[in-house]
N, C-alpha and C. Protein backbone atom coordinates (compact mmCIF):
# COMPACT_ATOMS: atom_id res chain seq x y z
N UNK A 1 -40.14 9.76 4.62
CA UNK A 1 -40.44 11.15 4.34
C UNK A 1 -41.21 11.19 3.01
N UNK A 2 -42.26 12.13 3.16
CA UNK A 2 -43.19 11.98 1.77
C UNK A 2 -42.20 13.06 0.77
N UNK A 3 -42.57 12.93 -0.90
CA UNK A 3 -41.94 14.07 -1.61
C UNK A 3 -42.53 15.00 -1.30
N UNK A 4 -43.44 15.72 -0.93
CA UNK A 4 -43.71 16.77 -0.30
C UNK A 4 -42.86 17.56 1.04
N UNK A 5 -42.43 17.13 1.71
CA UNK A 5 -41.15 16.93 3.37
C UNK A 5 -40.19 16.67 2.27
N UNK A 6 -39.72 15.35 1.29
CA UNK A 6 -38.41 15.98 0.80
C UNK A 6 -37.85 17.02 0.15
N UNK A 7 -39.13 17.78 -0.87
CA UNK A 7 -38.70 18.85 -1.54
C UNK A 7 -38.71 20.53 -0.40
N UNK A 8 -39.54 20.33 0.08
CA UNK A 8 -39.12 20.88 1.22
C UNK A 8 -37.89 21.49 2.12
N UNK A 9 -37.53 20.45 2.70
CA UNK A 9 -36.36 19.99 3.07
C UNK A 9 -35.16 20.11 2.20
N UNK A 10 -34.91 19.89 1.30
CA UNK A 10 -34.06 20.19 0.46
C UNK A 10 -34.34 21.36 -0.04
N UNK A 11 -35.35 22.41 -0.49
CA UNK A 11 -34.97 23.63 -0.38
C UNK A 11 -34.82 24.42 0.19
N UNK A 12 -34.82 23.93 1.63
CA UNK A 12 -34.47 24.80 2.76
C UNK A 12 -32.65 24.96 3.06
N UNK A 13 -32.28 23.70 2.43
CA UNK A 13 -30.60 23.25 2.41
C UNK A 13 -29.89 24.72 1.70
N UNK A 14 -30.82 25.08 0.65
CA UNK A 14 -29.33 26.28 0.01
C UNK A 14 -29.83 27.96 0.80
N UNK A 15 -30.60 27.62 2.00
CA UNK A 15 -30.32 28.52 2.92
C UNK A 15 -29.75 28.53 3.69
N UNK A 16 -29.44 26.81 4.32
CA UNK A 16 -28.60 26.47 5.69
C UNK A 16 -27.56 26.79 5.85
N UNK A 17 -27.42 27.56 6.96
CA UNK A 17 -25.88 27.55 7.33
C UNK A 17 -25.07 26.43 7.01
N UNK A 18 -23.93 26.49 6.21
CA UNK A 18 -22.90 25.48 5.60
C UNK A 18 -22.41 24.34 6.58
N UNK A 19 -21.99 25.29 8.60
CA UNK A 19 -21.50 24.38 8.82
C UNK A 19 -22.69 23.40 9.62
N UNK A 20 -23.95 23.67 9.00
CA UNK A 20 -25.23 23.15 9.92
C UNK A 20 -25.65 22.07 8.77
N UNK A 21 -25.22 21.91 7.58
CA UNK A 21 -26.04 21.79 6.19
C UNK A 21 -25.41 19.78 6.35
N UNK A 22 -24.34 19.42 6.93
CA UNK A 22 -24.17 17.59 6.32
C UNK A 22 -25.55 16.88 6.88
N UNK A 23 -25.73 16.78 7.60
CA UNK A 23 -27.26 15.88 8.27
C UNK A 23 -27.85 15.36 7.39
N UNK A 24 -28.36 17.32 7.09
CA UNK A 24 -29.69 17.05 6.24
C UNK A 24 -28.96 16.33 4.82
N UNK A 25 -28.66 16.96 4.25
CA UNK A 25 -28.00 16.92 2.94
C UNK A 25 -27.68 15.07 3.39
N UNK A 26 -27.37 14.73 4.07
CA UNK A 26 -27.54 13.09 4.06
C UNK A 26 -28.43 12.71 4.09
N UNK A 27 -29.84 12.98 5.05
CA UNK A 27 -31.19 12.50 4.86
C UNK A 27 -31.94 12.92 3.55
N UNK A 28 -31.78 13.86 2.86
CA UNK A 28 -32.27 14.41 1.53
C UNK A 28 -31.57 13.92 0.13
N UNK A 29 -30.24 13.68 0.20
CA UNK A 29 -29.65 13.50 -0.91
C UNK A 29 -28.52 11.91 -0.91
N UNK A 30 -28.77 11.37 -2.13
CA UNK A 30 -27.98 10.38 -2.88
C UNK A 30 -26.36 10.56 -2.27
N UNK A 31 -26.13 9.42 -1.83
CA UNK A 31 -24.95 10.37 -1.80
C UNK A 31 -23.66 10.67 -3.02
N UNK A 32 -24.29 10.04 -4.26
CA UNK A 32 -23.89 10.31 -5.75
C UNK A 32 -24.97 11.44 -6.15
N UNK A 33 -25.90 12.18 -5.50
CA UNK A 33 -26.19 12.69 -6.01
C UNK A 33 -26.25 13.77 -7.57
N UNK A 34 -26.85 13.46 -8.81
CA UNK A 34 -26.36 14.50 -9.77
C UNK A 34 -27.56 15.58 -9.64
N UNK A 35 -27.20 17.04 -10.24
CA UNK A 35 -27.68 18.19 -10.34
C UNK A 35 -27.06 18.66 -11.03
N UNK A 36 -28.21 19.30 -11.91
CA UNK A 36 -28.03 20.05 -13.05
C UNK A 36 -29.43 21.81 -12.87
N UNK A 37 -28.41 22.47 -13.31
CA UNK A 37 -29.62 23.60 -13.90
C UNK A 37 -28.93 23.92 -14.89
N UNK A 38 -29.48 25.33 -15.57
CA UNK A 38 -29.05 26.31 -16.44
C UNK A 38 -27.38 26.62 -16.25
N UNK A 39 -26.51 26.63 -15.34
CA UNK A 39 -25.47 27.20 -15.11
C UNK A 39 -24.31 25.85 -14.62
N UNK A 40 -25.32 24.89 -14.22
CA UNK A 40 -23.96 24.24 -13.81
C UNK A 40 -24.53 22.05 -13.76
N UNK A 41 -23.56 21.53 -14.13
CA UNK A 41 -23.73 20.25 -13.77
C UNK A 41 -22.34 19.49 -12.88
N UNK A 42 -23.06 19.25 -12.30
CA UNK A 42 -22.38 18.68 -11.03
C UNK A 42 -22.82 17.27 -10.26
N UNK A 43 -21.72 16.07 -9.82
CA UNK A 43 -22.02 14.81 -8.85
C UNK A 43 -21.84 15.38 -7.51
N UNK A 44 -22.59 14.74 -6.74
CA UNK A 44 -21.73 14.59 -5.23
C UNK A 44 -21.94 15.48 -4.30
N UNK A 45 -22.20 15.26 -3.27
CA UNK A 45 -23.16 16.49 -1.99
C UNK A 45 -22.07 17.24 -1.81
N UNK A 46 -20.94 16.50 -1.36
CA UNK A 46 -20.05 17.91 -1.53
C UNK A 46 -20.00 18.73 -2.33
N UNK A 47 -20.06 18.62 -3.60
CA UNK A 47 -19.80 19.68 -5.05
C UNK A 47 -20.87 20.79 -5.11
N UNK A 48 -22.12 19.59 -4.86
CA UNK A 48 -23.22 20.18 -4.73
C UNK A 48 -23.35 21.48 -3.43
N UNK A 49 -22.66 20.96 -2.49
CA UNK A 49 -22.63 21.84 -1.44
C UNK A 49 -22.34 23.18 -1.39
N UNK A 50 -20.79 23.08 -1.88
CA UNK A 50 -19.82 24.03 -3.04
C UNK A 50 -20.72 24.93 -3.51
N UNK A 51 -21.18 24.42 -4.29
CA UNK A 51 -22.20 25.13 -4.92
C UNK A 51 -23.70 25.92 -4.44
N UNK A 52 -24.33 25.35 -3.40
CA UNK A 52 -25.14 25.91 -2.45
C UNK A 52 -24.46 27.39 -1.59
N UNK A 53 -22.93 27.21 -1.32
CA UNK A 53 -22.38 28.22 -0.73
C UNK A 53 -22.32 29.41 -1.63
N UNK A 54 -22.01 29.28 -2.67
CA UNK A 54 -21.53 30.10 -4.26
C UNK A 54 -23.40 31.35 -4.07
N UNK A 55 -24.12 29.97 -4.27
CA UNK A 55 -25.81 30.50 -4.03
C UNK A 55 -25.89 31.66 -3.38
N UNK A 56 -25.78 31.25 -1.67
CA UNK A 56 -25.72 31.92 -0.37
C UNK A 56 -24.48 33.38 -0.95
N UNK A 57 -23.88 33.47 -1.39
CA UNK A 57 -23.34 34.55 -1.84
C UNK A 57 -23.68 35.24 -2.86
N UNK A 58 -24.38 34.84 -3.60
CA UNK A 58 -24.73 35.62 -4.99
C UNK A 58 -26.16 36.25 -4.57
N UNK A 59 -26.71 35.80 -3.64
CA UNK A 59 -28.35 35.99 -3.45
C UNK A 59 -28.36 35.78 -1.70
N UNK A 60 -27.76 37.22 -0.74
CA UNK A 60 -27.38 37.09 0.52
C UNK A 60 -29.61 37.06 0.75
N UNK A 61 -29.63 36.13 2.12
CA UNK A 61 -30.76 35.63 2.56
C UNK A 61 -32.05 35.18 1.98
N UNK A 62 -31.01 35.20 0.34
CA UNK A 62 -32.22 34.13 -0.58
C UNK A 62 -32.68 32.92 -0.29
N UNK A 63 -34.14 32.35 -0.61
CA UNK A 63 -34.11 31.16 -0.05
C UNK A 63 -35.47 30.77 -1.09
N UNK A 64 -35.73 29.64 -0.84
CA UNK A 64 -36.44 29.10 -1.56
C UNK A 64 -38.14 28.38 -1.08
N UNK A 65 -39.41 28.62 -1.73
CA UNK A 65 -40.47 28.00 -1.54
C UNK A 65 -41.37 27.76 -2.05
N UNK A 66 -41.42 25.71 -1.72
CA UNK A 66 -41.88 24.96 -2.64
C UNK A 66 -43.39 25.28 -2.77
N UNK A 67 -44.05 25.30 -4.22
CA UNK A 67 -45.12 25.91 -4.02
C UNK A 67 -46.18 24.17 -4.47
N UNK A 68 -45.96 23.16 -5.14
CA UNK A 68 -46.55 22.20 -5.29
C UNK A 68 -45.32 21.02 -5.83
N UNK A 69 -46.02 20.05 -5.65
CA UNK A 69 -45.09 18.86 -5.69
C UNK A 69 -45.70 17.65 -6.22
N UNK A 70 -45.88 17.14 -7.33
CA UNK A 70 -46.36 15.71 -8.08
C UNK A 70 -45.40 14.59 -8.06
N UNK A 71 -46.07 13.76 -7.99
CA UNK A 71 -44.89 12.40 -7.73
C UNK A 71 -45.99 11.40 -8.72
N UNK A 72 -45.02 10.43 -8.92
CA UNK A 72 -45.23 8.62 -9.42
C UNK A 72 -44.08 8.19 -9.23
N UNK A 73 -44.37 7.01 -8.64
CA UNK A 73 -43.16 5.90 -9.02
C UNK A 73 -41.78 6.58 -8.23
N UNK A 74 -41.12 6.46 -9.22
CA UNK A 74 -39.94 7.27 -8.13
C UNK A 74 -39.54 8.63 -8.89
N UNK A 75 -40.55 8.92 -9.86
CA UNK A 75 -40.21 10.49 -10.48
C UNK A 75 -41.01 11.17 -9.70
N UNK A 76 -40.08 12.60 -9.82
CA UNK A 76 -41.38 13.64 -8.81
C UNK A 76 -40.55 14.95 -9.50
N UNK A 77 -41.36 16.03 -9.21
CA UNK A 77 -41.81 17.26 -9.99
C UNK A 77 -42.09 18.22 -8.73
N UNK A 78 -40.83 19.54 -8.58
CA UNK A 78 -41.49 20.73 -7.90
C UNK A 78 -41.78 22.01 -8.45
N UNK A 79 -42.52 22.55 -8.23
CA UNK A 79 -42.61 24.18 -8.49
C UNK A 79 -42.68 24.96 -7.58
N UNK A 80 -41.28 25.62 -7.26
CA UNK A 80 -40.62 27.06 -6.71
C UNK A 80 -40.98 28.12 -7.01
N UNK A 81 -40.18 28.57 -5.95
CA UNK A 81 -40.21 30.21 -6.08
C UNK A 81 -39.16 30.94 -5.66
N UNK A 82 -37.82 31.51 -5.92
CA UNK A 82 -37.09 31.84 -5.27
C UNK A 82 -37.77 33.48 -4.60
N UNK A 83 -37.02 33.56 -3.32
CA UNK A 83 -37.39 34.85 -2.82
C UNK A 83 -36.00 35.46 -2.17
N UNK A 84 -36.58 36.77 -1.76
CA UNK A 84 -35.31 37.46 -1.75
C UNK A 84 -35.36 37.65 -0.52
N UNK A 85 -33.92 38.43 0.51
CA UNK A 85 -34.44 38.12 2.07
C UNK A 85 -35.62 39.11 2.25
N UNK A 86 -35.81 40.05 1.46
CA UNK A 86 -36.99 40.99 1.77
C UNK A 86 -38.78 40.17 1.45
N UNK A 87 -38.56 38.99 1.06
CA UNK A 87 -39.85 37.91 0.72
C UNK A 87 -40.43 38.42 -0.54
N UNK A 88 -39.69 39.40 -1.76
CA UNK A 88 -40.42 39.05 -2.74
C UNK A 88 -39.65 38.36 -3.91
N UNK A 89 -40.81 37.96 -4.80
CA UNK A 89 -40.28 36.65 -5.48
C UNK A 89 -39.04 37.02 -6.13
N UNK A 90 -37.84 36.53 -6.70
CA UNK A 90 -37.12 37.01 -7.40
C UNK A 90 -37.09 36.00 -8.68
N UNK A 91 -37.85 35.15 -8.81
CA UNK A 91 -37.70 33.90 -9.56
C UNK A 91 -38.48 32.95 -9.78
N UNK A 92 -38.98 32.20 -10.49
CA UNK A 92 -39.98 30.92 -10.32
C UNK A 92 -39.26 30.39 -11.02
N UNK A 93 -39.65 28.72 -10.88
CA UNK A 93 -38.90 27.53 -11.51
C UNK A 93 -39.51 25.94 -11.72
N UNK A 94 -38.96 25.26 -11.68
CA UNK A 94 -39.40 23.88 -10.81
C UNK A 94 -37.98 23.12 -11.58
N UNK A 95 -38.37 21.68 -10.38
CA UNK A 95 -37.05 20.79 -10.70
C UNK A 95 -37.97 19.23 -10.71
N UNK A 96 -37.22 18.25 -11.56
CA UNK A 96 -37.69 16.95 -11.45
C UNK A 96 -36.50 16.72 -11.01
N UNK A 97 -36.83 15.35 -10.22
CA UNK A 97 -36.26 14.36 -9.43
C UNK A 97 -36.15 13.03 -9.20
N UNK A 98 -35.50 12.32 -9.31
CA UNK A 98 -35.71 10.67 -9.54
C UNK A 98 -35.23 10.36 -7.99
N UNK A 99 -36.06 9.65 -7.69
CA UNK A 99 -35.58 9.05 -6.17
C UNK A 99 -34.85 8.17 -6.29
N UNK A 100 -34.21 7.94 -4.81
CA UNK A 100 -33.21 6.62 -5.24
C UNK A 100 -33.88 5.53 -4.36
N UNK A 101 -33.40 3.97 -4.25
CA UNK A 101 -34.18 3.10 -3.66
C UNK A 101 -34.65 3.42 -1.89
N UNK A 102 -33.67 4.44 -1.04
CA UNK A 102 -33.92 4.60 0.43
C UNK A 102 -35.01 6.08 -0.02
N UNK A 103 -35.76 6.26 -0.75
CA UNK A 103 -36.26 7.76 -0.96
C UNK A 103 -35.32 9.13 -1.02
N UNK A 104 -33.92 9.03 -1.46
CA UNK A 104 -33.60 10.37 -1.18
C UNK A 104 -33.66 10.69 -2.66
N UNK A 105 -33.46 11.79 -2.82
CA UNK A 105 -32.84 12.40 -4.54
C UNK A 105 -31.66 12.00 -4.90
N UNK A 106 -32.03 11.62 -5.90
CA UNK A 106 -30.64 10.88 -6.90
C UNK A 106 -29.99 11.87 -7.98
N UNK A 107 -31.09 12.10 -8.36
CA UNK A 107 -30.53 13.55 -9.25
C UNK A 107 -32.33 14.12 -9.20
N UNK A 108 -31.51 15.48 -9.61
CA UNK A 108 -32.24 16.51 -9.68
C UNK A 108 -32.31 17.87 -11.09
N UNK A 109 -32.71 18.19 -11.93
CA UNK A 109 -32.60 18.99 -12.73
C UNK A 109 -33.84 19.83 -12.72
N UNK A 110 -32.92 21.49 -12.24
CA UNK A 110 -34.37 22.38 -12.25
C UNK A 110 -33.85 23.57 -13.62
N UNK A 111 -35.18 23.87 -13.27
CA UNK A 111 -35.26 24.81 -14.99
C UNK A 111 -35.78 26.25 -14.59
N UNK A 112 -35.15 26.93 -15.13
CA UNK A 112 -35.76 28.79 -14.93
C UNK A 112 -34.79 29.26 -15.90
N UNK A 113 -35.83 30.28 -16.29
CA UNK A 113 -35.43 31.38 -16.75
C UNK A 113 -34.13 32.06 -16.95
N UNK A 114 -33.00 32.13 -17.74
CA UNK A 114 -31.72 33.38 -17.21
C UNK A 114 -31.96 34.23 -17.52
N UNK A 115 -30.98 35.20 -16.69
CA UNK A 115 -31.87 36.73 -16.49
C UNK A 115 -31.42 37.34 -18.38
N UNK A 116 -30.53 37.20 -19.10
CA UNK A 116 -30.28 37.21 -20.33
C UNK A 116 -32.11 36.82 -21.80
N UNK A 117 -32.67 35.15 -20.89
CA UNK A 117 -33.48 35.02 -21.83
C UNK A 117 -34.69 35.84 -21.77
N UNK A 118 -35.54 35.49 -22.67
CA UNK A 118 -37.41 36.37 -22.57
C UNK A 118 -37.94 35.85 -21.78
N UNK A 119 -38.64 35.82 -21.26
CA UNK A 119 -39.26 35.00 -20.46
C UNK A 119 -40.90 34.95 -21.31
């Protein structure tokens, strides 16, 4: 899968239905996966999962789309957009990513804005 199909793919995960979401979340993610943003650091697809559900409740038919994607080596770089279920933006962002040796994400740390800072 190119980083373009993985970032993808993985931001389609914190829309998936929970009990539809192990597959992917195995073809996309480490399964030590770490993640970090602004609010939370966390190991492990489950935790991580946990946490995708928390998402799906705070932001009902939010979802996410990747707008460009840079890679080297095994670092890679996205820039998002969160949207709302009505499709307008509620957010921009991006996340880097270190692959792991089978191509999935090993960790991930994305960065935005809180609604508290200036932007």
């Amino acid at each position: 899968m190119t980083p373009d199909d993985l970032w993808r793919r993985y931001a389609a995960l914190w829309s998936t239905n929970p009990r539809e979401r192990d597959d992917e979340m195995a073809a996309c993610l480490a399964d030590e996966v770490a993640y970090c943003d602004p609010h939370i650091e966390v190991t492990g697809r489950a935790t991580l999962a946990a946490y995708m559900d928390g998402f799906q409740q705070n932001v009902p038919g939010g979802y996410f789309v990747i707008s460009s994607v840079q890679h080297h080596h095994r670092h890679t770089f996205a820039r998002w957009s969160l949207r709302g279920a009505d499709g307008q933006t509620l957010q921009t962002g991006a996340s880097f990513g270190l692959l792991s040796d089978n191509n999935r994400l090993q960790t991930i740390t994305g960065f935005f804005p809180l609604a508290n800072e200036a932007t």
